[in-house]
Protein backbone atom coordinates (compact mmCIF):
# COMPACT_ATOMS: atom_id res chain seq x y z
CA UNK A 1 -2.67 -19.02 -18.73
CA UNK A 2 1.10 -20.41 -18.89
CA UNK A 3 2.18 -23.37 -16.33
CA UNK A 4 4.94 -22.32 -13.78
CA UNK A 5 7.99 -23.59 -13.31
CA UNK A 6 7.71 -23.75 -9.72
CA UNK A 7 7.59 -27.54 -8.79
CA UNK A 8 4.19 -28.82 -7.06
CA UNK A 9 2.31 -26.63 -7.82
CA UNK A 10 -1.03 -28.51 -7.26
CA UNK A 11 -3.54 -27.82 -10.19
CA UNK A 12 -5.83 -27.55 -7.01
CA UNK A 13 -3.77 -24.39 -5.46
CA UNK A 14 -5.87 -21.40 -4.56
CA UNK A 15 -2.29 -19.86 -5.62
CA UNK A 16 -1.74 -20.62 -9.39
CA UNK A 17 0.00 -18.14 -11.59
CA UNK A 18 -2.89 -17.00 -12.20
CA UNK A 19 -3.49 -15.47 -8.65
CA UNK A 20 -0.55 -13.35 -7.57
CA UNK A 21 -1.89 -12.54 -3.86
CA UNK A 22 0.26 -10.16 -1.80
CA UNK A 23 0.65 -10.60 1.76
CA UNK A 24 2.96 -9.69 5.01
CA UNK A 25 5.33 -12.39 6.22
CA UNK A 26 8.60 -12.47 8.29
CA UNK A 27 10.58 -15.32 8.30
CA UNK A 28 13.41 -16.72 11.08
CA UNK A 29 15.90 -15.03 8.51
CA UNK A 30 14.05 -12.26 8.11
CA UNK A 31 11.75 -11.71 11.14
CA UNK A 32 10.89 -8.00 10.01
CA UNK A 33 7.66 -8.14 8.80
CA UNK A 34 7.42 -7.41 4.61
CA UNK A 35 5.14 -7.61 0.93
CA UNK A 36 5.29 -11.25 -0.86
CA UNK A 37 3.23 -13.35 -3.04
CA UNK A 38 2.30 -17.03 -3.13
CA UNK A 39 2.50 -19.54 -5.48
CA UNK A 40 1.45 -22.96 -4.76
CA UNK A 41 2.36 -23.64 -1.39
CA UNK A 42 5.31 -21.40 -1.82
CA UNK A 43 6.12 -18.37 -0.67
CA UNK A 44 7.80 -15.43 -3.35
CA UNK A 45 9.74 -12.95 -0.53
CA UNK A 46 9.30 -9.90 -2.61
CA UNK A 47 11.56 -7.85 -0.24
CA UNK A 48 14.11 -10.08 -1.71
CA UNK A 49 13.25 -10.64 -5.11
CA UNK A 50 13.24 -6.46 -5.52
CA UNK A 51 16.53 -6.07 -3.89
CA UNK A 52 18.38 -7.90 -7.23
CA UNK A 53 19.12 -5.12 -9.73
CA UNK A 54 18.26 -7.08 -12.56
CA UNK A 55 14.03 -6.95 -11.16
CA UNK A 56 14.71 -3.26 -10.28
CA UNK A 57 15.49 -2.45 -13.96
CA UNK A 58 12.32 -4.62 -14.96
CA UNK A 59 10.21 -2.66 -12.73
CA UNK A 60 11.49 0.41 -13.48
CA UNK A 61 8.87 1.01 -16.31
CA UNK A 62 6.27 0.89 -13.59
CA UNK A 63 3.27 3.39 -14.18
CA UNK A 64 4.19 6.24 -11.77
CA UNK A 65 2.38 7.28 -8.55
CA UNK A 66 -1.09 9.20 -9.04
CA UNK A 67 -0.59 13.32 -8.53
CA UNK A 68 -2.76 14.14 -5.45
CA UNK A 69 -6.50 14.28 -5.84
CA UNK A 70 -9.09 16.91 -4.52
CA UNK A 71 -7.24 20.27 -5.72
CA UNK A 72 -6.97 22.03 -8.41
CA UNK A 73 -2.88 22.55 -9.25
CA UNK A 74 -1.59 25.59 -11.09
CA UNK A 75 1.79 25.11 -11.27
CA UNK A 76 4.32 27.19 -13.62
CA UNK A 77 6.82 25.90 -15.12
CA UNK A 78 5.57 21.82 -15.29
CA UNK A 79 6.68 19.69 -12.32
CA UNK A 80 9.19 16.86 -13.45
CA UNK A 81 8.16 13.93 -13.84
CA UNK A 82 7.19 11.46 -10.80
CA UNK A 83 10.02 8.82 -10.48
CA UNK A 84 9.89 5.15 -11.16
CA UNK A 85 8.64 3.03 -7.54
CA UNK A 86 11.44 1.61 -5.62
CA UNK A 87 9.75 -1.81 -4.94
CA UNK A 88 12.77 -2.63 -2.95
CA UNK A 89 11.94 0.13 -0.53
CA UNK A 90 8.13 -0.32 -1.12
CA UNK A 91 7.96 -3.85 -0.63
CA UNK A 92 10.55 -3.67 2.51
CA UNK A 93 8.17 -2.13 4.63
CA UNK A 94 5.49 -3.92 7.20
CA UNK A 95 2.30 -3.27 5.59
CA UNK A 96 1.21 -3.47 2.24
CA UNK A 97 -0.06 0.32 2.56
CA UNK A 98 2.84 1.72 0.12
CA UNK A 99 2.02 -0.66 -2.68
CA UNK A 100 -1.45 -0.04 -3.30
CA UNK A 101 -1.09 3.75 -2.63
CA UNK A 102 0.18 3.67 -6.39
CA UNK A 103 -3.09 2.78 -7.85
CA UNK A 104 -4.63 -0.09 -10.01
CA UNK A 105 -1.79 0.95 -13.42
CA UNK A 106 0.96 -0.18 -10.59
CA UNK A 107 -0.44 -3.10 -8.86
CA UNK A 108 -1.62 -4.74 -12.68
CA UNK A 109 1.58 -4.06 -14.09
CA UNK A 110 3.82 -5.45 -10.75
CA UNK A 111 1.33 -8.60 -10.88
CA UNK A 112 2.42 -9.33 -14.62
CA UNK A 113 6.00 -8.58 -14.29
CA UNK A 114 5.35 -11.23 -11.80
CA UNK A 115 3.43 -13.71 -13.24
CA UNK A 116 6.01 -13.32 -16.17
CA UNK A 117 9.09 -14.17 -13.69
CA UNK A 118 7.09 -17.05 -12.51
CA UNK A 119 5.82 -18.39 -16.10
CA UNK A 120 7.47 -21.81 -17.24
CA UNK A 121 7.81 -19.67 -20.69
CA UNK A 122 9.55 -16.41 -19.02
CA UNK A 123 11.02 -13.68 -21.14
CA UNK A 124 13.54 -13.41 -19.22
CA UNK A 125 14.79 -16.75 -17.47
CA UNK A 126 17.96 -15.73 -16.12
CA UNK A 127 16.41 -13.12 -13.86
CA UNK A 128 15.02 -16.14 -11.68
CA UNK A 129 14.09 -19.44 -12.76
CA UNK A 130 17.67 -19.70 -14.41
CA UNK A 131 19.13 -17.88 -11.46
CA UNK A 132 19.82 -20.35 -8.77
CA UNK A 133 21.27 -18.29 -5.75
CA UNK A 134 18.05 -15.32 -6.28
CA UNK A 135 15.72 -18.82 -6.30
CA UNK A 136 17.27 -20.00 -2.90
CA UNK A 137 17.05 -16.73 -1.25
CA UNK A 138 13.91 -15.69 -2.47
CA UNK A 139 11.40 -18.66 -2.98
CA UNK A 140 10.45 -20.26 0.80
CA UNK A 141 8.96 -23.36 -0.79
CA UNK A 142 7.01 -24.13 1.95
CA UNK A 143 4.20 -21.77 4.01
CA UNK A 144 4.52 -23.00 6.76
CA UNK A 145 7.92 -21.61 7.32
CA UNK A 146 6.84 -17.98 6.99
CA UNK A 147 4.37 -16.11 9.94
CA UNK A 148 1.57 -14.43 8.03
CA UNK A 149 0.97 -10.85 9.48
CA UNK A 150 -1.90 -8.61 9.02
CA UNK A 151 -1.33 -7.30 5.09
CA UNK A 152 -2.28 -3.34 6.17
CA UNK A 153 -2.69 -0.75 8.02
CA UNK A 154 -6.31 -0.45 8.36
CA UNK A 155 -7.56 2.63 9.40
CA UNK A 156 -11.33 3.04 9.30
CA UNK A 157 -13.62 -0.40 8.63
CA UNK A 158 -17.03 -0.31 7.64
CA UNK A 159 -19.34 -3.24 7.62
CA UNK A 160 -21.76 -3.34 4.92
CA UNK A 161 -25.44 -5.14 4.86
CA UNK A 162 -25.37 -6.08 1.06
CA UNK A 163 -25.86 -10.08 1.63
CA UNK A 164 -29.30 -9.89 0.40
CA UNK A 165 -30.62 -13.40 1.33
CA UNK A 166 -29.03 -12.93 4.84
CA UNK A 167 -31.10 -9.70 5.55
CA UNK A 168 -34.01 -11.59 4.40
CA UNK A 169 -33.69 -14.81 6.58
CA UNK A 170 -32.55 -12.68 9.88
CA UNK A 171 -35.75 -10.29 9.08
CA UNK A 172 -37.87 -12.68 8.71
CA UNK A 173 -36.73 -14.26 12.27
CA UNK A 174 -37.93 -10.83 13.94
CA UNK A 175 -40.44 -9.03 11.84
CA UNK A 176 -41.87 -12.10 9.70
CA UNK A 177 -41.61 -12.22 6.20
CA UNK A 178 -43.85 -9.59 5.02
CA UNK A 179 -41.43 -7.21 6.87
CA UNK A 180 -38.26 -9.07 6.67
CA UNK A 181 -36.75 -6.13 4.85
CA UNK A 182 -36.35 -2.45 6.03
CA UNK A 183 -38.26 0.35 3.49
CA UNK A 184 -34.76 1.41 3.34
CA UNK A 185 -33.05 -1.32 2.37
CA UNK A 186 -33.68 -1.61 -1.47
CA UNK A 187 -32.78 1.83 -1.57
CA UNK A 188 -28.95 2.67 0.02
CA UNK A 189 -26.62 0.00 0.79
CA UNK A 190 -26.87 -0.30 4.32
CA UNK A 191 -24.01 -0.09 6.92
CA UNK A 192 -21.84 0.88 10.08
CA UNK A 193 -18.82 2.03 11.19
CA UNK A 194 -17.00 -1.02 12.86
CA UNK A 195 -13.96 -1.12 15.10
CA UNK A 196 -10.24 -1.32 13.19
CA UNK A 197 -8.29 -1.71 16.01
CA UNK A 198 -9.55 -5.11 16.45
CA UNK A 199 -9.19 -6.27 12.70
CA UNK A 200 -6.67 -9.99 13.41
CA UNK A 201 -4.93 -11.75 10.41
CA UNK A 202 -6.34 -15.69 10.13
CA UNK A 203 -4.72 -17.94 12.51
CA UNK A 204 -5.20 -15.41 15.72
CA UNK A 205 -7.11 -16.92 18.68
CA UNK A 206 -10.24 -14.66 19.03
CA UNK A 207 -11.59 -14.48 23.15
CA UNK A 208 -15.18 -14.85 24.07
CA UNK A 209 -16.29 -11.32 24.66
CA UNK A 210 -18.05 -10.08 27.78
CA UNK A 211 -20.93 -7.84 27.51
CA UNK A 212 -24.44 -6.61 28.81
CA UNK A 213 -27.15 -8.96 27.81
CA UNK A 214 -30.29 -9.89 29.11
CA UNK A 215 -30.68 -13.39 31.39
CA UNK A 216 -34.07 -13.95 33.10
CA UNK A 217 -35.49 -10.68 31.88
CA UNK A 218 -32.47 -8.56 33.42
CA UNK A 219 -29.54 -6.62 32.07
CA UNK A 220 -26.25 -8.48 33.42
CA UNK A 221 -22.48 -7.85 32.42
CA UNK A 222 -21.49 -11.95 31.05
CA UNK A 223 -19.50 -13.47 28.91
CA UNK A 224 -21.62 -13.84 25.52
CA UNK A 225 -23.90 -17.15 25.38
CA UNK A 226 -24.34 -16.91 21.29
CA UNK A 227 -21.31 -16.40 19.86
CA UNK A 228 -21.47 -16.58 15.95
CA UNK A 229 -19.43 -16.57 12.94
CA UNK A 230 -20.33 -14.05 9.98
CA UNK A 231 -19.30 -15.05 6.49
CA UNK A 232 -18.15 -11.87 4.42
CA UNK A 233 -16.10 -10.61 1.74
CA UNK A 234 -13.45 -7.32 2.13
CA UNK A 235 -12.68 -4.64 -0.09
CA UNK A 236 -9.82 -2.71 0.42
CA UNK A 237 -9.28 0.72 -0.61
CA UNK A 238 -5.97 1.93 -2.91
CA UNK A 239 -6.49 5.61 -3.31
CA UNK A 240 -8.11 8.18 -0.89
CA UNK A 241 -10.54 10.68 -2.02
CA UNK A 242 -10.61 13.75 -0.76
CA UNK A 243 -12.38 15.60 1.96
CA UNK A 244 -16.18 16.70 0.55
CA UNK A 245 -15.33 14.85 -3.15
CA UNK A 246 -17.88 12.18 -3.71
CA UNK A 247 -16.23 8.72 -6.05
CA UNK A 248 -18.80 8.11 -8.66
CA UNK A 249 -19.85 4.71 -8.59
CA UNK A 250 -18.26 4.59 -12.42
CA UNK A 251 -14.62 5.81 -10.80
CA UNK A 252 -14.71 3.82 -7.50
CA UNK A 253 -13.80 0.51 -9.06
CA UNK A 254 -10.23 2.37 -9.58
CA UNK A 255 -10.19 3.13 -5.45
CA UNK A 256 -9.82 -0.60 -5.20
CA UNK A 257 -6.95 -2.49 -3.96
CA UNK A 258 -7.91 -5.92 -3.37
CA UNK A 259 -10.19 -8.52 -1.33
CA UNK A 260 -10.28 -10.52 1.70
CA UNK A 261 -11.89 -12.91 3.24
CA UNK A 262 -13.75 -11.29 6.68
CA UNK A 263 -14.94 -13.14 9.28
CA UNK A 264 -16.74 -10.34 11.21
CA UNK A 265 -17.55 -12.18 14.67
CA UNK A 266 -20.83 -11.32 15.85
CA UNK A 267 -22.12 -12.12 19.78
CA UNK A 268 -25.59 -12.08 19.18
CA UNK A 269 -27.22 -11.64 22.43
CA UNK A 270 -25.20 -8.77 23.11
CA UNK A 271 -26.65 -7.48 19.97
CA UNK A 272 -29.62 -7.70 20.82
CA UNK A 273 -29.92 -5.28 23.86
CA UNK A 274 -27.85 -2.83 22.39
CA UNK A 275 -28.49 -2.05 18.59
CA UNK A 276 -31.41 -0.41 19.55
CA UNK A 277 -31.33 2.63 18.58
CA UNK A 278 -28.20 3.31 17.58
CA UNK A 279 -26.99 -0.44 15.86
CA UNK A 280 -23.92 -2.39 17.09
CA UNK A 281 -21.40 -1.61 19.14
CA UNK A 282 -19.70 -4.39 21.73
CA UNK A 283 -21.42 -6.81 19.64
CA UNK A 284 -19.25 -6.64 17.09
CA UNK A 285 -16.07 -4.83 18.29
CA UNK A 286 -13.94 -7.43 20.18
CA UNK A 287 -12.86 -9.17 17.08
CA UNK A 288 -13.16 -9.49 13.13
CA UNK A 289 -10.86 -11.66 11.37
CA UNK A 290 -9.37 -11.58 7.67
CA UNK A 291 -7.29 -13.82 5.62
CA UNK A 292 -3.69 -13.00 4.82
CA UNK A 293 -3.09 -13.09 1.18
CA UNK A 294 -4.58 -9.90 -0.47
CA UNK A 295 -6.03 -10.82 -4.07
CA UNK A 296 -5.83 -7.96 -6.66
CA UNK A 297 -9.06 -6.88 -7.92
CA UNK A 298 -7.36 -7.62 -11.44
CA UNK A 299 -7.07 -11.38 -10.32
CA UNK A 300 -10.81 -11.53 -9.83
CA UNK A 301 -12.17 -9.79 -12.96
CA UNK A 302 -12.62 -13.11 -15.10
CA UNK A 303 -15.27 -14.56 -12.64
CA UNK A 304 -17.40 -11.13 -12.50
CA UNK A 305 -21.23 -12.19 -12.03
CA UNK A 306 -24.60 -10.25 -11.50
CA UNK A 307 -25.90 -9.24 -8.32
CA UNK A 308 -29.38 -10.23 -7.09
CA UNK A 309 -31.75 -8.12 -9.40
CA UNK A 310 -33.07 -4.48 -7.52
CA UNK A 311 -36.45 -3.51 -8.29
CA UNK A 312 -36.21 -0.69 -6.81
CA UNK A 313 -35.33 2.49 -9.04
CA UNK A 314 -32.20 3.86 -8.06
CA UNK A 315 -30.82 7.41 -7.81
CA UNK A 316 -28.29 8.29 -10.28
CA UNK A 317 -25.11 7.91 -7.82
CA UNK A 318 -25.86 4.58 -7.43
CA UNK A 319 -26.86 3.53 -11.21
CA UNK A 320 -23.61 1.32 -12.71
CA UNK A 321 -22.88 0.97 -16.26
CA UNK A 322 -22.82 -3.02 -15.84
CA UNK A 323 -24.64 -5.68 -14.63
CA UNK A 324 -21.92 -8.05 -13.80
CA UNK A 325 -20.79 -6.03 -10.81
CA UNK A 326 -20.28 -8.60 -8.52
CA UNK A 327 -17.52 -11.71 -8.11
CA UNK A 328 -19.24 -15.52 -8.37
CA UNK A 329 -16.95 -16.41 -5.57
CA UNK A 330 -17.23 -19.97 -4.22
CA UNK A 331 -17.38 -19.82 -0.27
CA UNK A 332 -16.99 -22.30 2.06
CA UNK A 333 -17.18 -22.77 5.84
CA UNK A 334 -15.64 -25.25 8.29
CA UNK A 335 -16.69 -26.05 11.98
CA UNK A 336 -13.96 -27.68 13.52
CA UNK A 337 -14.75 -28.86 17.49
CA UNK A 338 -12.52 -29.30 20.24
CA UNK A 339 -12.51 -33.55 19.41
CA UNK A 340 -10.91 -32.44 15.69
CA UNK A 341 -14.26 -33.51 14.23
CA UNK A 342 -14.27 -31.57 10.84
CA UNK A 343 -18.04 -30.41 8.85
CA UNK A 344 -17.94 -28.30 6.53
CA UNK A 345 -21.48 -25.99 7.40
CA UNK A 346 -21.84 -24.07 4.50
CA UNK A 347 -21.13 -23.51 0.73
CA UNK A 348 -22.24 -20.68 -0.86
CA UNK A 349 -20.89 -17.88 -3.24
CA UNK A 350 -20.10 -14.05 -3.13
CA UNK A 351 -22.40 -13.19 -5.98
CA UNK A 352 -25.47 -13.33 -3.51
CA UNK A 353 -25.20 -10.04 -2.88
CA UNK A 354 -27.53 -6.75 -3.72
CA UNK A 355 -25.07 -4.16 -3.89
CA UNK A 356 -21.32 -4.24 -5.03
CA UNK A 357 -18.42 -2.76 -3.54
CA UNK A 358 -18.64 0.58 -6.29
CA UNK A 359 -22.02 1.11 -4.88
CA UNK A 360 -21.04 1.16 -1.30
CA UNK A 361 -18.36 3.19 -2.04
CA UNK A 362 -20.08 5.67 -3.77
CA UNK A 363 -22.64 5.47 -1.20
CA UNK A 364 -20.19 5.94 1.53
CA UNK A 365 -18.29 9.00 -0.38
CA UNK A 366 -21.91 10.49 -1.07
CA UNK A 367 -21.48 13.21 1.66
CA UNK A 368 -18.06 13.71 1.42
CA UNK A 369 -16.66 10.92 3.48
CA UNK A 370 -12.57 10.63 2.68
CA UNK A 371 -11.95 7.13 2.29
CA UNK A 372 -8.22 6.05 2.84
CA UNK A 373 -5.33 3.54 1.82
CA UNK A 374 -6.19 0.52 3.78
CA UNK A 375 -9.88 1.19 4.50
CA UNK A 376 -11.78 -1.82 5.14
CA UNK A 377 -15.39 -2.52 3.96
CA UNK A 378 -17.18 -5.54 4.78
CA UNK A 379 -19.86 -7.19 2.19
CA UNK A 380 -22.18 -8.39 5.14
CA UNK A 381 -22.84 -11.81 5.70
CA UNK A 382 -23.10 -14.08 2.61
CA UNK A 383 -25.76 -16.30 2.58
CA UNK A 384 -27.58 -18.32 -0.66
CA UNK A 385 -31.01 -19.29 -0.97
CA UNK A 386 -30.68 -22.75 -0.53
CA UNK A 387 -30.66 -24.49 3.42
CA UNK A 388 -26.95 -25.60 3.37
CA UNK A 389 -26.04 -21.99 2.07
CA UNK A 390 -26.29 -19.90 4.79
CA UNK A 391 -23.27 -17.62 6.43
CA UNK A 392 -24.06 -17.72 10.32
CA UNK A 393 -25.12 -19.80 13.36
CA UNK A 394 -27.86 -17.03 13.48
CA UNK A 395 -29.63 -18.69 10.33
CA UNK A 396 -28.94 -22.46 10.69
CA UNK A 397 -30.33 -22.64 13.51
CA UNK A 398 -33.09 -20.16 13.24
CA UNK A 399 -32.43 -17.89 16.13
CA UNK A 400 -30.74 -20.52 18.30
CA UNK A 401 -34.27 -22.46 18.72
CA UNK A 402 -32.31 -25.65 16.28
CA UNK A 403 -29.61 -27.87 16.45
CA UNK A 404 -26.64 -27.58 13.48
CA UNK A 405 -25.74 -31.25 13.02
CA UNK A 406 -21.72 -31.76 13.25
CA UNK A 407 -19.63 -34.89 12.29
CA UNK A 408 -19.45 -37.03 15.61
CA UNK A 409 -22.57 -36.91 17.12
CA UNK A 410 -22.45 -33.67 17.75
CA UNK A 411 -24.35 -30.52 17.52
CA UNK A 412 -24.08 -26.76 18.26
CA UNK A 413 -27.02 -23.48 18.02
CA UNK A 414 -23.97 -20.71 18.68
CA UNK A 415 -19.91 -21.61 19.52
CA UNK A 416 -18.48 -23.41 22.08
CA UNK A 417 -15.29 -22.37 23.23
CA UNK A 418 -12.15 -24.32 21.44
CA UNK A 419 -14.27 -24.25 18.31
CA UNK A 420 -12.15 -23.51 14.64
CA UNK A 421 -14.07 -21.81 12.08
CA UNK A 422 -12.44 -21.70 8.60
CA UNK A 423 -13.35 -19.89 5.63
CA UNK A 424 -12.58 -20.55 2.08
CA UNK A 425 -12.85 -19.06 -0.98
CA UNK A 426 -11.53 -19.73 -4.81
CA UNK A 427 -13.08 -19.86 -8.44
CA UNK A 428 -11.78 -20.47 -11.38
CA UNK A 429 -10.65 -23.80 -13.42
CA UNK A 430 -8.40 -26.50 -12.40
CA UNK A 431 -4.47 -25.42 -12.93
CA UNK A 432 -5.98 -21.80 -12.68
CA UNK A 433 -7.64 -21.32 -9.31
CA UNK A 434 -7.99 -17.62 -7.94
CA UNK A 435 -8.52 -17.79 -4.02
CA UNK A 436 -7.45 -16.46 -0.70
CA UNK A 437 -6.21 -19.50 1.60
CA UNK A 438 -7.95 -19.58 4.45
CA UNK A 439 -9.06 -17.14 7.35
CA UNK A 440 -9.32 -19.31 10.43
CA UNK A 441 -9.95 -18.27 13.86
CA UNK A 442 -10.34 -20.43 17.38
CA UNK A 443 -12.63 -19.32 20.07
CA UNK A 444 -10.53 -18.89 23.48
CA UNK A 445 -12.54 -18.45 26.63
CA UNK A 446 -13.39 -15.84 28.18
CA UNK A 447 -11.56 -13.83 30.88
């Protein structure tokens, strides 16, 4: 991969060139939210960028939009062919919805027209690097001068239970570990329908939730006691399916956009009364948190790794082609408490998972489900097999019965309010890191 010539770039950047995240941001000169990229610790305003008619004409090769799916079209004479994108419009608007509408051709060649703008060795140098008055307007060359802003619309989330050493651990807690797993769970990748409308982007404050859980023996309306964190990756859908059309798990790795970090907040004792029978419900809806910067599923193909091995023999929907299905991802986790004493809790990696993203969506198509642009589907929590590897409270401190040790002297079973949890995530070689930033989120009190 070619160095930029965007200065400080640090080799240690989640954001090299050969990243090319896309995210919302407004800016004071610009406060209406809209699409850029990162670079470093810079920030590419792609609203801008797209507006000069010298990037129009590059982009106007861009593969056109997909014709619609699900039905059959007989049309006499031949419609004319789609036109090109207009980024400018496209990338303009407040959600990133638009852009990955036009499918996995667009969003690979955008990210190399990109990449190419933004190489020290550019083919065409005079569009930007050479181009001093596009550079000021265009390149924020610091972060922290732009708001980050939830990157879609998200319409419909489902959380997944794919983090197979999780499962395992939080099974064992309850059923021991001859039962730890469900008969089912070797067998379907196991999941529910979560709660969109409370999807925040990394940074928001995230309130202690209220709900019915059990003290001395009886049911009582209170603010939750074990508040916990859940480690996760997010998949995010590009191009619907149609109503009663299965993806095959060979086709659904087209469907996808990009990935997030998800911190899917979990209040565990509220859990616990409710899921039965039905699973979670105000457990799990007051809050789930994801990191800004979307990065392309194109970005992440280099660090593809196997999933944990299923005995189990499949049915055919679920059967892939590969083995490396999964992303070796390394994760990280922060606990920051209200003193500003920093430990980092957890490091772990995305490849501990059973299923992959094509399986659940194949799963969840299976009967027909339409999936949509800006869908939302959780991994589950991410835990390894080793004891500083785990990807919730729930785990490190088996059940709440032992103390996490923290930097300071201090120590916590669930969170406290004023407590920051951060997530990381990157792979890849120095000078050529792929990550997401962070997704952070701050536990208020409750009302």
């Amino acid at each position: 991969m070619a160095s930029t010539w965007v200065p400080d770039v640090s080799p240690d950047s989640p954001f090299s060139l050969a990243n090319i995240p896309f995210g919302i941001i407004s800016t004071v000169d610009n406060v209406a939210p809209h699409a850029a990229t990162a670079i470093g610790s810079h920030v590419l305003d792609l609203k801008v960028l797209c507006s000069d008619p010298r990037v129009a004409q590059l982009l106007s090769s861009s593969p056109r939009p997909p014709r619609p799916v699900g039905k059959e079209i007989d049309e006499f004479p031949a419609p004319a062919p789609a036109p090109a994108p207009d980024y400018a419009a496209i990338f303009s608007q407040p959600t990133l919805n638009a852009f990955a509408a036009l499918g996995r051709p667009a969003h690979r060649f955008v990210r190399a027209a990109l990449q190419d703008l933004l190489s020290a060795e550019t083919r065409h140098p005079e569009v930007l690097r050479d181009n001093e008055e596009l550079r000021r307007r265009a390149l924020v060359r610091d972060s922290a001068e732009v708001t980050m802003h939830l990157p879609m619309a998200i319409g419909d989330y489902t959380d997944f239970y794919a983090g197979y050493h999780h499962a395992h651990a939080v099974g064992s807690m309850f059923r021991g570990p001859q039962h730890a797993l469900q008969p089912n769970y070797t067998h379907l990748p196991v999941g529910y329908h979560g709660r969109a409308s409370s999807i925040v982007v990394s940074g928001t404050g995230v309130r202690r939730p209220r709900g019915q859980i059990l003290l001395d023996g009886e049911p009582t309306a209170a603010p939750s006691r074990r508040l916990d964190f859940e480690l996760e990756l997010g998949c995010l859908i590009a191009t619907p399916n149609a109503l009663g059309e299965p993806v095959a798990v060979a086709d659904a790795e087209d469907r996808v956009f990009g990935y997030v970090l998800l911190n899917d907040w979990s209040a565990r004792d509220v859990q616990t009364w409710e899921y039965v029978p039905l699973g979670p419900f105000n457990s799990k809806n007051f809050a789930s948190t994801v990191s800004p910067w979307v990065v392309l599923a194109d970005a992440l193909e280099p660090f593809r790794a196997g999933a944990i091995e299923n005995a189990t023999l499949l049915q055919d929907y679920l059967k892939e082609g590969r083995k490396d299905s999964v992303f070796d991802i390394e994760l990280e986790v922060d606990l920051e408490t209200p003193s500003g004493d920093v430990t980092t809790i957890s490091t772990t990696s995305s490849k501990f998972l059973l299923w992959s993203f094509p399986q659940m969506i194949a799963h969840h198509t299976l009967g027909g489900c339409p999936m949509r642009t800006g869908d939302l589907l959780g991994s589950g929590t991410i835990s390894g097999p080793g004891p500083n590897q785990s990807g919730s409270l729930l785990e490190m401190s088996d059940g709440g019965k032992k103390d996490v040790l923290l930097y300071g002297m201090d120590v916590r079973r669930f969170l406290r309010d004023g407590d920051t949890v951060t997530m990381r995530g990157s792979c890849g070689k120095s000078g050529e890191r792929v990550g997401f930033g962070s997704c952070v989120g701050r536990i208020l009190p409750p009302k």
